[in-house]
C-alpha atoms as a PDB file:
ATOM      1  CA  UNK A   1       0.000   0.000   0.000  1.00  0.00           C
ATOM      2  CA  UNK A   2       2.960   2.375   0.881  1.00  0.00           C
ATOM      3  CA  UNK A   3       3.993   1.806  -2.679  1.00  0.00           C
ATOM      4  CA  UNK A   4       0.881   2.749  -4.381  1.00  0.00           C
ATOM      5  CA  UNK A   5       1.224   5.879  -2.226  1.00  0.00           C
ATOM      6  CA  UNK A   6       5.063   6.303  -3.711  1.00  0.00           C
ATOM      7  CA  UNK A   7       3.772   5.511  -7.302  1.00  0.00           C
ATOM      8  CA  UNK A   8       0.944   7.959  -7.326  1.00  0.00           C
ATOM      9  CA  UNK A   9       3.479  11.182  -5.764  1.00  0.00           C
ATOM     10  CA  UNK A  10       5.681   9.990  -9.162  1.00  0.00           C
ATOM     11  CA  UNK A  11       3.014   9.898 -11.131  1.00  0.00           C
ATOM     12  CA  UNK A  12       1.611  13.321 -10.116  1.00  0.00           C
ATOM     13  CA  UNK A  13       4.743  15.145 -11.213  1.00  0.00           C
ATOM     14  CA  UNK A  14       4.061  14.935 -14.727  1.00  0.00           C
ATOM     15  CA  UNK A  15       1.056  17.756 -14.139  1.00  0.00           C
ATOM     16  CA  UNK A  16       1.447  21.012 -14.559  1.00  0.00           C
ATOM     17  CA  UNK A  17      -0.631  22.567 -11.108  1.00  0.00           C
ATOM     18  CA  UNK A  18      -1.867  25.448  -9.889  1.00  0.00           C
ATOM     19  CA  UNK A  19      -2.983  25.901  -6.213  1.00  0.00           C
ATOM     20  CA  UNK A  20      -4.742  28.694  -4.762  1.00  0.00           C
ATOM     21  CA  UNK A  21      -4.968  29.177  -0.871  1.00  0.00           C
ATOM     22  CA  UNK A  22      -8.118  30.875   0.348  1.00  0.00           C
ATOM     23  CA  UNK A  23     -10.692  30.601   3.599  1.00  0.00           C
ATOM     24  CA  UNK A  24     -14.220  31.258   3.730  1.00  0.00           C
ATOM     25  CA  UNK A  25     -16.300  31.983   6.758  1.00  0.00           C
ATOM     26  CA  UNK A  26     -18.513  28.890   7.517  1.00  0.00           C
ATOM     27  CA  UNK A  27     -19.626  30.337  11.053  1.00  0.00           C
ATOM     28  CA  UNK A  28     -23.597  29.650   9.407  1.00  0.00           C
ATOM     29  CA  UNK A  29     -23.025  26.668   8.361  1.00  0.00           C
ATOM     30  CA  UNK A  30     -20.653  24.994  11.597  1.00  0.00           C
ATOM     31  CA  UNK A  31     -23.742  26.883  13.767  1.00  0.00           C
ATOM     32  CA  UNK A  32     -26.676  25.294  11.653  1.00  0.00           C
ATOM     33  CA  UNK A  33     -24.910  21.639  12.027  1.00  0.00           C
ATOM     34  CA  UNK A  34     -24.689  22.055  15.960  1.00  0.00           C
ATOM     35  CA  UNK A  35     -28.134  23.241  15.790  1.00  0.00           C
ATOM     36  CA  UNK A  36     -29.232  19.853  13.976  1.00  0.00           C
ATOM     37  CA  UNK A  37     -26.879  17.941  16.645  1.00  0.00           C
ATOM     38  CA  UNK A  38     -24.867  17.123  13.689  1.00  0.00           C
ATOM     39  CA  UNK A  39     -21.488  18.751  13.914  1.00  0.00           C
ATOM     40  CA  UNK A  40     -20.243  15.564  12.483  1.00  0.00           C
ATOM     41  CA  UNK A  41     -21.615  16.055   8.984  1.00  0.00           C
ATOM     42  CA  UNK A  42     -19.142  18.753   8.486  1.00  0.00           C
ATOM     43  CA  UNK A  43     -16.364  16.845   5.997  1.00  0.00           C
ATOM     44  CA  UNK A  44     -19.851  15.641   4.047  1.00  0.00           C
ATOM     45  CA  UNK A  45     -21.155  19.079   4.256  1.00  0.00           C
ATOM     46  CA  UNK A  46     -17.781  20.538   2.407  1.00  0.00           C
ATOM     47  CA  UNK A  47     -17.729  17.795  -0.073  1.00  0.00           C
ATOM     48  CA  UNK A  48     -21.554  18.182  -0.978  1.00  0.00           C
ATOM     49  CA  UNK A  49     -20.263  21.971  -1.967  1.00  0.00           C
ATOM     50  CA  UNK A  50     -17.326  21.006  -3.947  1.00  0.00           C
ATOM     51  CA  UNK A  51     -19.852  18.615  -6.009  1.00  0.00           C
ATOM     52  CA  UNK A  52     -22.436  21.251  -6.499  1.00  0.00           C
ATOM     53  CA  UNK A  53     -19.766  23.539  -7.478  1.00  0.00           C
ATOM     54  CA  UNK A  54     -18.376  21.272  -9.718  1.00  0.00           C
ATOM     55  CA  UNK A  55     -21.987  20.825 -11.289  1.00  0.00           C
ATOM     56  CA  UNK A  56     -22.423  24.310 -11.802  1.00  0.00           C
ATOM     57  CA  UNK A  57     -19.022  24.328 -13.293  1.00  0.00           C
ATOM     58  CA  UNK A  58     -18.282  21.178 -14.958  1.00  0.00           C
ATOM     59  CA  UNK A  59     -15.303  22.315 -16.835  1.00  0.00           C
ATOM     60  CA  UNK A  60     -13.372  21.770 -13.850  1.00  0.00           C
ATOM     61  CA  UNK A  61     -13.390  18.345 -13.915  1.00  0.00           C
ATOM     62  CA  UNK A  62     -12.457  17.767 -17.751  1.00  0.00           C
ATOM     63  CA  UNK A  63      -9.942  15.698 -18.895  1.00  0.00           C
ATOM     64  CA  UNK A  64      -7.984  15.273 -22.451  1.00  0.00           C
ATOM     65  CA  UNK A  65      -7.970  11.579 -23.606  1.00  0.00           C
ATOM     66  CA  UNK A  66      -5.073  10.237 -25.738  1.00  0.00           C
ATOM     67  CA  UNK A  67      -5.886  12.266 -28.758  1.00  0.00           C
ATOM     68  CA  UNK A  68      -6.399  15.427 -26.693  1.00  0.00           C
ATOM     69  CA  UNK A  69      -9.640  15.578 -27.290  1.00  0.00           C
ATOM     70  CA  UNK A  70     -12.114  16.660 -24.073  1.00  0.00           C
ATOM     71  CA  UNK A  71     -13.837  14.556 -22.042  1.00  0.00           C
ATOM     72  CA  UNK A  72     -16.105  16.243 -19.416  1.00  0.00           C
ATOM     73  CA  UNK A  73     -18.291  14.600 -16.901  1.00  0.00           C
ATOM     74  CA  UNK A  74     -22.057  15.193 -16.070  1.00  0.00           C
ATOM     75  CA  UNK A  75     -21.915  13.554 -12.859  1.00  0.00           C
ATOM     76  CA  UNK A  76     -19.081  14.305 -10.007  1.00  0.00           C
ATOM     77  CA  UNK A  77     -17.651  11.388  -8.784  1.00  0.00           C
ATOM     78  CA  UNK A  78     -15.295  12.914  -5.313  1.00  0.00           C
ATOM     79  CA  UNK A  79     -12.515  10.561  -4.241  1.00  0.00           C
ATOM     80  CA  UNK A  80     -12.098  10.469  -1.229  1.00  0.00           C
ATOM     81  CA  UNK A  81      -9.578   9.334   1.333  1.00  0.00           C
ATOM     82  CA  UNK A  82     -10.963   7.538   4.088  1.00  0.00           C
ATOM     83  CA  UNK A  83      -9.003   6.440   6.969  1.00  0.00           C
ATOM     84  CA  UNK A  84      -9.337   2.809   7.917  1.00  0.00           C
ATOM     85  CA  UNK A  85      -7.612   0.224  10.435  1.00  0.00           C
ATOM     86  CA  UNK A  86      -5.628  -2.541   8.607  1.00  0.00           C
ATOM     87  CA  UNK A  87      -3.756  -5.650  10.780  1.00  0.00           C
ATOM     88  CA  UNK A  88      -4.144  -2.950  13.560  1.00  0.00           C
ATOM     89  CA  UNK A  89      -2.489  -0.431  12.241  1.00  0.00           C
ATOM     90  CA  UNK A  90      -4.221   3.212  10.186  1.00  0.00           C
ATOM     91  CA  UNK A  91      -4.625   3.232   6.839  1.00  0.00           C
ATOM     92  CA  UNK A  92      -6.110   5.409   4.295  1.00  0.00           C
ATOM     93  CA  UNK A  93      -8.133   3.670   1.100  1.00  0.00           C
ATOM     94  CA  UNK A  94      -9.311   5.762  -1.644  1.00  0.00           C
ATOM     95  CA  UNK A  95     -13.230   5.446  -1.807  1.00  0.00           C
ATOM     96  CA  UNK A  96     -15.283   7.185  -4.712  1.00  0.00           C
ATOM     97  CA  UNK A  97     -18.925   9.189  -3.293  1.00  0.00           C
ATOM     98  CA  UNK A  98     -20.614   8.314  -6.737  1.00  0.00           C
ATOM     99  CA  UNK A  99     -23.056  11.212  -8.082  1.00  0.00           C
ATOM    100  CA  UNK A 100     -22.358  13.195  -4.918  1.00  0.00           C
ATOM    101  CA  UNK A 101     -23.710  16.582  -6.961  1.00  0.00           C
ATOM    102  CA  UNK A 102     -27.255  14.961  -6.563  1.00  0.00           C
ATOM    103  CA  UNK A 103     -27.020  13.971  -2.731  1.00  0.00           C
ATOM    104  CA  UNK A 104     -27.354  15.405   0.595  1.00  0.00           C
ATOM    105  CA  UNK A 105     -25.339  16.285   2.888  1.00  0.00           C
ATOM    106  CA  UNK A 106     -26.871  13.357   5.479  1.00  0.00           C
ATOM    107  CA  UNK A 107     -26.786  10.472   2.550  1.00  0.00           C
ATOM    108  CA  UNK A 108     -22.610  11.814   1.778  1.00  0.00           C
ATOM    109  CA  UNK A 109     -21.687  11.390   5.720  1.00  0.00           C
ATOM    110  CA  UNK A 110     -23.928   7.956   6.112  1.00  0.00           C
ATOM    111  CA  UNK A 111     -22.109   6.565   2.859  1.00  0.00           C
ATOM    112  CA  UNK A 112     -18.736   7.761   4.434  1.00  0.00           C
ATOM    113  CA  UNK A 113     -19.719   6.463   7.920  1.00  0.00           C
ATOM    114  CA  UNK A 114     -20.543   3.174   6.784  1.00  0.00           C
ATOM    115  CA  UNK A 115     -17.333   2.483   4.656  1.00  0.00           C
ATOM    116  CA  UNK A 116     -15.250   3.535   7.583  1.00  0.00           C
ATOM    117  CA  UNK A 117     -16.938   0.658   9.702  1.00  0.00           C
ATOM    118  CA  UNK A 118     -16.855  -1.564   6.753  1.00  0.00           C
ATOM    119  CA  UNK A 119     -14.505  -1.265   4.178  1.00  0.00           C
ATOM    120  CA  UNK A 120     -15.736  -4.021   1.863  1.00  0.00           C
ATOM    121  CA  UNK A 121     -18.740  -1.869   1.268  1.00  0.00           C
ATOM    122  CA  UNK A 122     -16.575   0.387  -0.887  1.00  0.00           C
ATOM    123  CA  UNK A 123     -16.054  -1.417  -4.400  1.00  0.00           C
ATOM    124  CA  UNK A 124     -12.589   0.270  -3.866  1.00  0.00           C
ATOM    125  CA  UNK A 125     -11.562  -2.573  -1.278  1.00  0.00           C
ATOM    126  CA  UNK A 126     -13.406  -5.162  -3.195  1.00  0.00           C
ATOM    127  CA  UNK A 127     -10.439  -4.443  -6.348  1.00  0.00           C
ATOM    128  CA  UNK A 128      -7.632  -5.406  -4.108  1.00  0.00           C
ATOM    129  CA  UNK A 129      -6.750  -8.311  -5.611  1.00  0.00           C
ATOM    130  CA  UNK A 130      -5.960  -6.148  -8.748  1.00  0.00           C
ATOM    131  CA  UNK A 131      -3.602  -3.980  -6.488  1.00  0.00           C
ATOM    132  CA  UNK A 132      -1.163  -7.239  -5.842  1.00  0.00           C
ATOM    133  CA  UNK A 133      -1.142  -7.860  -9.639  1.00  0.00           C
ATOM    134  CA  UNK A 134      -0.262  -4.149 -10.460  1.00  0.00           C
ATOM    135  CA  UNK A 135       2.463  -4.687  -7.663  1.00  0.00           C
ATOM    136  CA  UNK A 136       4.162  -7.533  -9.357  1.00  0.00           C
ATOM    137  CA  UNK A 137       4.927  -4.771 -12.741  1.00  0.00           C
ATOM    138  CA  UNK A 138       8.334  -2.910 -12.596  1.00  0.00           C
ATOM    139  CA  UNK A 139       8.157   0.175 -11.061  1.00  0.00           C
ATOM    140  CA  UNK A 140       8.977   2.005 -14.755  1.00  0.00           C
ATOM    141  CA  UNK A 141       5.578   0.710 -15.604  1.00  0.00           C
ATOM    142  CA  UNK A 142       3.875   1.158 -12.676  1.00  0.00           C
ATOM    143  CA  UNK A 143       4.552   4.780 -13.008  1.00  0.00           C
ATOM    144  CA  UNK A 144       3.498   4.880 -16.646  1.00  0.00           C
ATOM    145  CA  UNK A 145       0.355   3.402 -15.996  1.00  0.00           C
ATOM    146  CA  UNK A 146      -0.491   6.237 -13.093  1.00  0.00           C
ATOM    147  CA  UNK A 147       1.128   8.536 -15.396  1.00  0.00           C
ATOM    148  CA  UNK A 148      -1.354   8.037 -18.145  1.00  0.00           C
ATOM    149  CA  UNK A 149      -4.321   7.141 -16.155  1.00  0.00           C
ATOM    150  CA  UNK A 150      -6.063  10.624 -16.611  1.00  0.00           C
ATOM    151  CA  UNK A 151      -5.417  10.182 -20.540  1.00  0.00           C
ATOM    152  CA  UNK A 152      -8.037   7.266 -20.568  1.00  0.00           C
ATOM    153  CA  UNK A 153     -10.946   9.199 -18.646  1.00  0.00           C
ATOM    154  CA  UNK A 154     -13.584   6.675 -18.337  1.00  0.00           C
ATOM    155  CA  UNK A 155     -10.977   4.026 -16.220  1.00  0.00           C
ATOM    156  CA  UNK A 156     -10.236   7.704 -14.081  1.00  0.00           C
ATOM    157  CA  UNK A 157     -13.461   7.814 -13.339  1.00  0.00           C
ATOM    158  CA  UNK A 158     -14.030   3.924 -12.613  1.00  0.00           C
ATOM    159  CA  UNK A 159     -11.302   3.609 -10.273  1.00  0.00           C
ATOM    160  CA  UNK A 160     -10.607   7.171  -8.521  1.00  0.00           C
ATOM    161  CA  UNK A 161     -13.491   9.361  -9.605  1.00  0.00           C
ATOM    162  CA  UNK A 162     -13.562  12.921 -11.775  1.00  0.00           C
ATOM    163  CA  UNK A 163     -12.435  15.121  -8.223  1.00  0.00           C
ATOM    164  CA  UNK A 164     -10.239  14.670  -5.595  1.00  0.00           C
ATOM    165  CA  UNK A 165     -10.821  15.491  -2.322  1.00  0.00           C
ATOM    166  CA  UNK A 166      -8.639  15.368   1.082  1.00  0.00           C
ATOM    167  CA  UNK A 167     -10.112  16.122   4.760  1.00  0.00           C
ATOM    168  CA  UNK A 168      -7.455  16.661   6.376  1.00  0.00           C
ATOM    169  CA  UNK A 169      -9.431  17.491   9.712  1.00  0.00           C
ATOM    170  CA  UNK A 170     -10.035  13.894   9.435  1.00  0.00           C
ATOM    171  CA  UNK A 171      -6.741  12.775  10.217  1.00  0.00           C
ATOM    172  CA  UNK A 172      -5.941  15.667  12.784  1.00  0.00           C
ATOM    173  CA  UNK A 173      -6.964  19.161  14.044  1.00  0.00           C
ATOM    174  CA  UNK A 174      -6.000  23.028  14.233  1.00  0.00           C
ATOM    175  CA  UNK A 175      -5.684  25.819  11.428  1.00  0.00           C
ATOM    176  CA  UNK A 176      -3.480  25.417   8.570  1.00  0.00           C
ATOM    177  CA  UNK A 177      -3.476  24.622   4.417  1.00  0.00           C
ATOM    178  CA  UNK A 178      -2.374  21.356   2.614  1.00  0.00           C
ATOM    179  CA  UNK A 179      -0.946  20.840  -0.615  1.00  0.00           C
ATOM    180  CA  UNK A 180      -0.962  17.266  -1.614  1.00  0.00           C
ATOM    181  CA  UNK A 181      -0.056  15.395  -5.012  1.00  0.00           C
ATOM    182  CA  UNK A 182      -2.865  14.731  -7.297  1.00  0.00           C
ATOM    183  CA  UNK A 183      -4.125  12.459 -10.149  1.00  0.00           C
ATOM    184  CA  UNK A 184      -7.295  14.133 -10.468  1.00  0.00           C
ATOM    185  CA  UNK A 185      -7.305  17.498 -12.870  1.00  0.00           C
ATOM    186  CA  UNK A 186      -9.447  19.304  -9.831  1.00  0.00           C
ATOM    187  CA  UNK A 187      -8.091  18.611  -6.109  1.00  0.00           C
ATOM    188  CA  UNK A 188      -9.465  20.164  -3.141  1.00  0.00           C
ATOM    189  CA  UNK A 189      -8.109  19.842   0.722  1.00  0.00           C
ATOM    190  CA  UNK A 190      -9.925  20.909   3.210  1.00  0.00           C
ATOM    191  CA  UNK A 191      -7.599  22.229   5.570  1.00  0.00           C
ATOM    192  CA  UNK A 192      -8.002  23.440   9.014  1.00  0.00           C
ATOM    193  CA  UNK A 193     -10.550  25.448  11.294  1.00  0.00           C
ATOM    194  CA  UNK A 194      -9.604  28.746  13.251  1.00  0.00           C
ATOM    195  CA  UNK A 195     -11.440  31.054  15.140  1.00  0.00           C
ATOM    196  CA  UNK A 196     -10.777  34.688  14.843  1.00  0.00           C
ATOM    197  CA  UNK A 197     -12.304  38.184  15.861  1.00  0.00           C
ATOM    198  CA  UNK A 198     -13.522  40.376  12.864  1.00  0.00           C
ATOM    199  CA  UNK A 199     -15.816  43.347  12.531  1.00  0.00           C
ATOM    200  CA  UNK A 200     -18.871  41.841  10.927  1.00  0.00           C
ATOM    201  CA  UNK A 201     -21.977  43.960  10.184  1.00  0.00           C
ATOM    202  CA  UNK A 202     -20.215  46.959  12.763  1.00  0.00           C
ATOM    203  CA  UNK A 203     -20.078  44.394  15.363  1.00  0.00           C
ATOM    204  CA  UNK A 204     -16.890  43.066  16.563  1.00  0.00           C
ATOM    205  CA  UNK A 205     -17.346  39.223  16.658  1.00  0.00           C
ATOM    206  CA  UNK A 206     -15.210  35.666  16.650  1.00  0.00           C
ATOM    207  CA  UNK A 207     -15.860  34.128  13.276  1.00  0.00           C
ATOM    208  CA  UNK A 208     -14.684  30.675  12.393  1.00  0.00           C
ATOM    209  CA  UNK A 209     -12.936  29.780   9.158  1.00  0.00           C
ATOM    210  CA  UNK A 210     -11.754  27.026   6.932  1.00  0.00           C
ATOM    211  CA  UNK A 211      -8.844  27.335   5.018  1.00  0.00           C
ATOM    212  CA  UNK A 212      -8.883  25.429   1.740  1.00  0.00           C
ATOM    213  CA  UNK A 213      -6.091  24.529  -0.917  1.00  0.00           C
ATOM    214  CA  UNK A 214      -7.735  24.421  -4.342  1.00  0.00           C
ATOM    215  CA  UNK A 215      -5.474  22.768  -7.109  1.00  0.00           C
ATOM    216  CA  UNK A 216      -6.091  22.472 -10.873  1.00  0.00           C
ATOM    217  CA  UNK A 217      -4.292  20.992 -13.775  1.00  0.00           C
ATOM    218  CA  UNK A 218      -3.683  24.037 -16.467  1.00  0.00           C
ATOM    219  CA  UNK A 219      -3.017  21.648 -18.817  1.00  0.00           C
ATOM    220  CA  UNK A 220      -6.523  21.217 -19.209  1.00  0.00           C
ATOM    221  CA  UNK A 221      -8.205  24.110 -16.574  1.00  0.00           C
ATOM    222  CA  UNK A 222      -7.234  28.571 -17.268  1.00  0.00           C
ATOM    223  CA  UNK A 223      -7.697  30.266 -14.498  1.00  0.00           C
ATOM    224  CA  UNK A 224     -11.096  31.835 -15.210  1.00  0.00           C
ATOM    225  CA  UNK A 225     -12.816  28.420 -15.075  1.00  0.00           C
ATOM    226  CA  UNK A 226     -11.389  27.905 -12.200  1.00  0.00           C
ATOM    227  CA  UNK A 227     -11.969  31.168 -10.374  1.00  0.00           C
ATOM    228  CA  UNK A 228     -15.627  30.786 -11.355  1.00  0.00           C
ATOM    229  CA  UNK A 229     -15.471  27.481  -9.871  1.00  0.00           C
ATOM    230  CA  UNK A 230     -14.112  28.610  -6.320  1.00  0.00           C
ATOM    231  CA  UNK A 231     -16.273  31.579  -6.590  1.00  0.00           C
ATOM    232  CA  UNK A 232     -19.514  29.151  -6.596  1.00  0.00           C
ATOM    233  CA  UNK A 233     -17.662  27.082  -3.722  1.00  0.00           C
ATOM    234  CA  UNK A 234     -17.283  29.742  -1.293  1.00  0.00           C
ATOM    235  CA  UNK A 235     -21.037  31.107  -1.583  1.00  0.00           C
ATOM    236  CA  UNK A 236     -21.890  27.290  -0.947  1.00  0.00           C
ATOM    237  CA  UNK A 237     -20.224  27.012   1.960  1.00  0.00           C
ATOM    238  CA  UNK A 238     -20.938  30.069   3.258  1.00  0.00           C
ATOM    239  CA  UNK A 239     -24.765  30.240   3.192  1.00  0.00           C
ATOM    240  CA  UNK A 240     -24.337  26.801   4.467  1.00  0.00           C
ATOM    241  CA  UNK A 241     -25.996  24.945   1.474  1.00  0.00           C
ATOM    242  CA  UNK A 242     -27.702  21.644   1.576  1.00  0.00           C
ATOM    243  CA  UNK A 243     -27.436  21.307   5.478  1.00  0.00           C
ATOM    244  CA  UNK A 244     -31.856  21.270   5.563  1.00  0.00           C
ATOM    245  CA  UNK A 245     -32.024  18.789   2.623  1.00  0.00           C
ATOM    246  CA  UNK A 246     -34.297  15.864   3.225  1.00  0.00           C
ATOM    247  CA  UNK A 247     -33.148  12.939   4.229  1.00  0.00           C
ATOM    248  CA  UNK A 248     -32.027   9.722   1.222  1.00  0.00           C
ATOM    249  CA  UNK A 249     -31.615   6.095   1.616  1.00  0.00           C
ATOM    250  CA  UNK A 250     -29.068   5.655  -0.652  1.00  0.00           C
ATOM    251  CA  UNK A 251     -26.052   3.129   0.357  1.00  0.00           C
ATOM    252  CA  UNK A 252     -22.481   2.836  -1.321  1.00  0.00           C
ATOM    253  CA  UNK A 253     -22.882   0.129  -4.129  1.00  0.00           C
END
C-alpha cells in the first residue's frame, strides 16, 4: 500500500498545477450543524459543496484523452480518502462518493460512515486483488500506468473518480493549508478550522474559518474556469448549502 502511495506522488509530477490558498467563513453553516446535533456532517457538508460547485461548473473536472480531445463529466464522482484500520495499524483507502452533486449532505456522511466501519462496502476494497497484480509490474511501468491514467478518462473515473478530495481534519486538528499530489485534474483539501475576531456587520465578533487549498491541472483548466469554480464554492459554503435537505436512503454500491 505504501507503494501505491510512492507511485501515485511519481506519477503526479508529470502535471502542470496550480494551487490557490483561500478561507471562507462557515460560522452559518458549523452553527446550523450544531443546531441539527450534527457537527459531524461537516467533511460531508464541504464535499456536498465542492460537487455542487463542480456541477455548476463542470469544466473543472475535464480531462484530455489520448488524442487530446475533451472529455467532461455530467456527474461528479469525489474521491475520497478515508481512513481505515488494517492488521491494527491506520490506513487510508481511496473510496469514490458516486453522483455526490445529486445527494445530501446526510446520505454523503452515512455513505462515508458506513465504509469507515466496513470497508468491503466500498467497491474500492473489493479491487484489491488487482492492487497485488499491479504490484508484481516494474516500477517504470507502474509509473506509466499512473502517469497516463487521466489520458483514458472513463478508467479515471471507474477507479478514482472525476475530483479529488482530502479532509485533512479527518486525520488531525488546528488551522493550517495542505498541498498534496494529485491524479485528479481538480483537487481540493480541506484544511483546518480557526477562530478569529472580525468586525462583521459593525459588530466586533469571533468568526470561524476554513482554510482550503484548491489545485487544478492548467493543462486542461485557465484560471477563469477555475476562479468561477471557487467563486460558486465559497457562496456554498458560506450560506451553508444543503445542510436542511431531506433525508435519502441511498447506500455505497
Amino acid at each position: 500500500m505504501r507503494q501505491l502511495v510512492i507511485d501515485s506522488g511519481r506519477a503526479a509530477h508529470r502535471r502542470h498545477l496550480i494551487h490557490g490558498l483561500f478561507e471562507t467563513d462557515v460560522t452559518s453553516a458549523r452553527g446550523a450543524l450544531r443546531r441539527a446535533q450534527q457537527p459531524q456532517w461537516f467533511t460531508a457538508f464541504v464535499i456536498h459543496c465542492v460537487a455542487a460547485a463542480v456541477a455548476a461548473h463542470p469544466e473543472v473536472q475535464a480531462y484530455r484523452d489520448l488524442r487530446g480531445r475533451e472529455v467532461v463529466f455530467d456527474e461528479v464522482d469525489v474521491g475520497l480518502p478515508i481512513e481505515i484500520e488494517v492488521d491494527g495499524q491506520p490506513f487510508a483507502f481511496t473510496h469514490v462518493l458516486r453522483n455526490a452533486g445529486r445527494r445530501t449532505v446526510e446520505d454523503l456522511h452515512q455513505e462515508i460512515h458506513a465504509v469507515k466501519e466496513d470497508p468491503q462496502l466500498s467497491p474500492s476494497a473489493r479491487k484489491a486483488p488487482w492492487v497485488h497484480v499491479y504490484l508484481l509490474l516494474p516500477g517504470v511501468a507502474r509509473g506509466a500506468l499512473l502517469g497516463s491514467l487521466h489520458r483514458f478518462p472513463r478508467w479515471q473515473q471507474a477507479l478514482a473518480g472525476t475530483v479529488g478530495v482530502t479532509a485533512v481534519g479527518m486525520f488531525g486538528a488546528g488551522p493550517g493549508w495542505g498541498i498534496g499530489f494529485q491524479l485528479h485534474t481538480l483537487s481540493v483539501v480541506i484544511g483546518g478550522l480557526a477562530k478569529r475576531p472580525i468586525l462583521f456587520q459593525g459588530v466586533q465578533v469571533e468568526r470561524e474559518f476554513l482554510q482550503l487549498t484548491v489545485s487544478v491541472d492548467h493543462d486542461v483548466v485557465d484560471g477563469a474556469p477555475a476562479a468561477r469554480f471557487v467563486g460558486r464554492f465559497r457562496e456554498l459554503l458560506e450560506s451553508g448549502d444543503g445542510i436542511a435537505s431531506p433525508t435519502s436512503t441511498r447506500r455505497p454500491a
